[in-house]
Protein backbone atom coordinates (compact mmCIF):
# COMPACT_ATOMS: atom_id res chain seq x y z
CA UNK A 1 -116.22 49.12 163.53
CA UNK A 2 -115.09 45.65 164.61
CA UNK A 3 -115.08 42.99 161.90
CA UNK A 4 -116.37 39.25 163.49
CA UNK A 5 -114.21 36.68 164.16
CA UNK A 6 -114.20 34.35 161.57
CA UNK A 7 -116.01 31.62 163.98
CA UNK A 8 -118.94 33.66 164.18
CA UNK A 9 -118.85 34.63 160.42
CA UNK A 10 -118.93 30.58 159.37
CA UNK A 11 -121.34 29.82 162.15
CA UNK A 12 -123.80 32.84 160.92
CA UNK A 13 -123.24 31.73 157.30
CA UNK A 14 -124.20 28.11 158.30
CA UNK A 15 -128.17 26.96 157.79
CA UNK A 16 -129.14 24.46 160.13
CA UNK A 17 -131.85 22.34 158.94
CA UNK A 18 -135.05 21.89 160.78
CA UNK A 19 -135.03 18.08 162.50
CA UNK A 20 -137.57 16.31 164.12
CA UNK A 21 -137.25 13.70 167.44
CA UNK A 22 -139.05 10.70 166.83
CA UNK A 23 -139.32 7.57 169.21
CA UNK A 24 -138.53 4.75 167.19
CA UNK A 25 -138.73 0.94 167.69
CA UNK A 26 -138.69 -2.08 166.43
CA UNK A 27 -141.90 -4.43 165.27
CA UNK A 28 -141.64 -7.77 163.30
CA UNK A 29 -138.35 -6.98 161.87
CA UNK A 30 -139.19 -3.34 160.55
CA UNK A 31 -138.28 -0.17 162.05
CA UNK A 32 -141.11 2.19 163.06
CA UNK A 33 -141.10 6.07 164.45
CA UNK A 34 -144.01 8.09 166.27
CA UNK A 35 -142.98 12.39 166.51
CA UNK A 36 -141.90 12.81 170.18
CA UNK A 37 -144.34 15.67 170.48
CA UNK A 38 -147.46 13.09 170.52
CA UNK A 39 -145.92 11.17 173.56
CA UNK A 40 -147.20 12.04 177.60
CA UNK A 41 -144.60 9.47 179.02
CA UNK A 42 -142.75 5.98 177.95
CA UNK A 43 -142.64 3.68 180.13
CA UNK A 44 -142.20 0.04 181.37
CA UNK A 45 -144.79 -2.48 181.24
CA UNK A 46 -145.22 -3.30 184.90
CA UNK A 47 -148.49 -5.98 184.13
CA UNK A 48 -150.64 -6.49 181.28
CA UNK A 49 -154.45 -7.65 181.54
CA UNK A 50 -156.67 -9.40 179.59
CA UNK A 51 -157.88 -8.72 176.29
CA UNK A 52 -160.96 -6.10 176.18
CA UNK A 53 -164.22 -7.61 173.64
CA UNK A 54 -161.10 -8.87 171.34
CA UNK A 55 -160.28 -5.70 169.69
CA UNK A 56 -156.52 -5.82 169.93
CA UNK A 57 -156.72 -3.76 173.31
CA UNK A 58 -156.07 -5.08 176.59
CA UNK A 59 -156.18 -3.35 180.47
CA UNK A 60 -153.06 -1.80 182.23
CA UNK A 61 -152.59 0.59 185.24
CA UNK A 62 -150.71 3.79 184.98
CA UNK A 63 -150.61 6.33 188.02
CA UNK A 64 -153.67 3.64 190.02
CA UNK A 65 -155.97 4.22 186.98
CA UNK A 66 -157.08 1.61 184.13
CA UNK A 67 -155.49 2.62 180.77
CA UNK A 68 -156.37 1.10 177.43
CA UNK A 69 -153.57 -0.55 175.94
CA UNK A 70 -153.59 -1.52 172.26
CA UNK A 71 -151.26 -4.03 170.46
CA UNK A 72 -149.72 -1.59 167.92
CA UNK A 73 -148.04 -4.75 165.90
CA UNK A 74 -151.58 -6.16 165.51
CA UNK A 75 -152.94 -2.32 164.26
CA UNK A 76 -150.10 -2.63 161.79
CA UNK A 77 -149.79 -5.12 160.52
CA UNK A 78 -153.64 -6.57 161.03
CA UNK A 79 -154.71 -10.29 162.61
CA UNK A 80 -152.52 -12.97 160.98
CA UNK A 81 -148.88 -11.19 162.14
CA UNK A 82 -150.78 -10.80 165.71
CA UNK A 83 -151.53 -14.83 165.58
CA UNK A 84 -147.82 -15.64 164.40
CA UNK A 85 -145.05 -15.70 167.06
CA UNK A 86 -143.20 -12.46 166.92
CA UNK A 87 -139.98 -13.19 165.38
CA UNK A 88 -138.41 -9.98 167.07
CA UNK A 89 -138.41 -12.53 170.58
CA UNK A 90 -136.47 -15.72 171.39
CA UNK A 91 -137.87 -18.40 172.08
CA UNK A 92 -137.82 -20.91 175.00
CA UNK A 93 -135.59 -23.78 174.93
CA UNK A 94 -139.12 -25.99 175.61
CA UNK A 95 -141.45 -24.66 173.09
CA UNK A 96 -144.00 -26.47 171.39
CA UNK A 97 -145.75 -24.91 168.42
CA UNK A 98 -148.89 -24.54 170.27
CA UNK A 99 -147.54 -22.86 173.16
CA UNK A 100 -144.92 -20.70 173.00
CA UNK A 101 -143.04 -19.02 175.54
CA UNK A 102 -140.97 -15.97 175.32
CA UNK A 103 -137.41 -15.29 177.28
CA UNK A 104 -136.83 -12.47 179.38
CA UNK A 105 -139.35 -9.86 177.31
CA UNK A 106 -139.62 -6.69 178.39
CA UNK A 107 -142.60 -4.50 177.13
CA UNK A 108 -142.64 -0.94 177.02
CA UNK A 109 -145.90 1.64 176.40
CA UNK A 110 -146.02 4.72 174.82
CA UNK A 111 -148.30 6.49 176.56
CA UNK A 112 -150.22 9.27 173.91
CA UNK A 113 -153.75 11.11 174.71
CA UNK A 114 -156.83 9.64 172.42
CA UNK A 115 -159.23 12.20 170.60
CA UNK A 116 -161.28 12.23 173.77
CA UNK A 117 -158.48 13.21 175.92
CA UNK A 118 -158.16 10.15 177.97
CA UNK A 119 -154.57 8.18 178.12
CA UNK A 120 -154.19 5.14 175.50
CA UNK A 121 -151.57 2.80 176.19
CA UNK A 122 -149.45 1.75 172.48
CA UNK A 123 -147.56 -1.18 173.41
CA UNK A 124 -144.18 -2.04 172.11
CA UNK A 125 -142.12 -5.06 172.64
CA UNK A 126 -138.83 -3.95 172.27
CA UNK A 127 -137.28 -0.93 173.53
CA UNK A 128 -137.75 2.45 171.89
CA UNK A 129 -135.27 4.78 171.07
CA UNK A 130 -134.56 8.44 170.46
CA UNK A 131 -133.96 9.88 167.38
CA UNK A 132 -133.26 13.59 165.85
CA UNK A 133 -134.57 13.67 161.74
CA UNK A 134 -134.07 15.77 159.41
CA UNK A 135 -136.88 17.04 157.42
CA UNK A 136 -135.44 16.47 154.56
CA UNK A 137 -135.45 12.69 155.53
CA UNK A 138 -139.09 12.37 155.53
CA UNK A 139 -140.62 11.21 152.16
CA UNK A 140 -144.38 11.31 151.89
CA UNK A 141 -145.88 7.62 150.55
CA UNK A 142 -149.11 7.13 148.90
CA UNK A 143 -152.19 5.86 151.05
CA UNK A 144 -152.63 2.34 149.47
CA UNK A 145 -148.13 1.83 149.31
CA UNK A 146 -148.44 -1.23 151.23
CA UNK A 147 -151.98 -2.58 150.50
CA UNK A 148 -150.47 -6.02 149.22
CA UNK A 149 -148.13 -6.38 152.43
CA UNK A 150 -150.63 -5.85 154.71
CA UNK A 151 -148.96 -2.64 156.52
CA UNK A 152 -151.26 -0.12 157.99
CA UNK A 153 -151.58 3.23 159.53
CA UNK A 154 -148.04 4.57 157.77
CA UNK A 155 -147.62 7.72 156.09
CA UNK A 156 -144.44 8.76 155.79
CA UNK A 157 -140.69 6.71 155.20
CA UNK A 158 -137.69 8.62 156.80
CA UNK A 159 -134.79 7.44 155.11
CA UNK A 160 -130.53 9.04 155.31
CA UNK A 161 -130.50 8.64 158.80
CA UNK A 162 -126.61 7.87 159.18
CA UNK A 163 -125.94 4.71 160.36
CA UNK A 164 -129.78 3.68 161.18
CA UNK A 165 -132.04 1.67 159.34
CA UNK A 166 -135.32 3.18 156.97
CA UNK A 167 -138.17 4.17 159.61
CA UNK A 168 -141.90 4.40 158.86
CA UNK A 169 -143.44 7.06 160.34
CA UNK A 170 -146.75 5.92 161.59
CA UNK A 171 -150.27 8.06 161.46
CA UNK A 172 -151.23 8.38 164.56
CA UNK A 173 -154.97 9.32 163.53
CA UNK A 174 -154.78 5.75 162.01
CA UNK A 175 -153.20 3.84 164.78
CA UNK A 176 -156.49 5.33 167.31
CA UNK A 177 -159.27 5.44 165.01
CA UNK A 178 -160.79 1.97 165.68
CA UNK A 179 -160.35 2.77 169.70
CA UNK A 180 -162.12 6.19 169.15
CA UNK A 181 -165.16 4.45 167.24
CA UNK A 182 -165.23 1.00 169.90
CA UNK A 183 -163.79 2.87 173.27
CA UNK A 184 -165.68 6.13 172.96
CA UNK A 185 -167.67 5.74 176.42
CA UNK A 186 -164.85 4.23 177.85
């Protein structure tokens, strides 16, 4: 009988914890994370069109079809961030504070299938990244945690991530439910 090496004996011996991708970006100065697994595609924002019955949604095309898109910052973190300027952008030289202009911005959307099974558009703008989790990095947080800041549609902080800032993992379930109830027929 053949002993193992001792490579395979410390790589058998070795527990590899269970990890998670997430796709996580940036929105008004806080980090934020959606699970890989609930993404069909992220892509570029080619053109965005106007906003639909002012719910926070507006009209894009992806593959020659309309596709809801919805202003995730303004889901978040509700009506008065989604006035403000997003401090994530520069601004141009010639600003005024009634009109401002942003500098070379590039949107992205996060494409992700409603409860009806139709394509909804989550629109981002800064660009997403990849990241691999552990689970023991995810730390569950009450429902009403940030009912004085305002924050919405988070349930989870991921935290330990070398070298990365604190994520908040959003609910997805959250981030859709007014476009379920206003979009249903849509």
């Amino acid at each position: 009988m053949a002993l193992p090496s001792s490579f395979a004996y410390r790589r058998a011996s070795r527990k590899v914890e269970p990890s998670q991708q997430l796709i996580a970006f940036r929105i008004h100065h806080e980090w934020f994370a959606l699970p890989i697994l609930v993404a069909q595609k992220v892509i570029l924002l080619d053109k965005l069109h106007d906003s639909l019955f002012n719910t926070g949604a507006s009209v894009a095309f992806y593959q020659e079809e309309e596709l809801v898109v919805l202003d995730i910052g303004r889901r978040i973190f509700g009506e008065a961030i989604a006035k403000a300027a997003n401090p994530d952008e520069p601004l141009a030289p010639n600003h005024t504070t009634t009109q401002i202009q942003f500098v070379n911005q590039q949107r992205y959307l996060v494409i992700v299938d409603s409860f009806h099974g139709e394509p909804i558009g989550l629109l981002l703008n800064s660009q997403p990244s990849l990241r691999r989790v552990p689970q023991s990095a995810f730390s569950p947080l009450p429902p009403n945690h940030f009912a004085e800041g305002g924050i919405r549609c988070v349930h989870a902080l991921v935290t330990s991530i070398q070298g990365h800032p604190p994520l908040f993992l959003l609910n997805l379930h959250q981030l859709l439910e007014p476009v379920t109830h206003h979009f249903s027929g849509y």
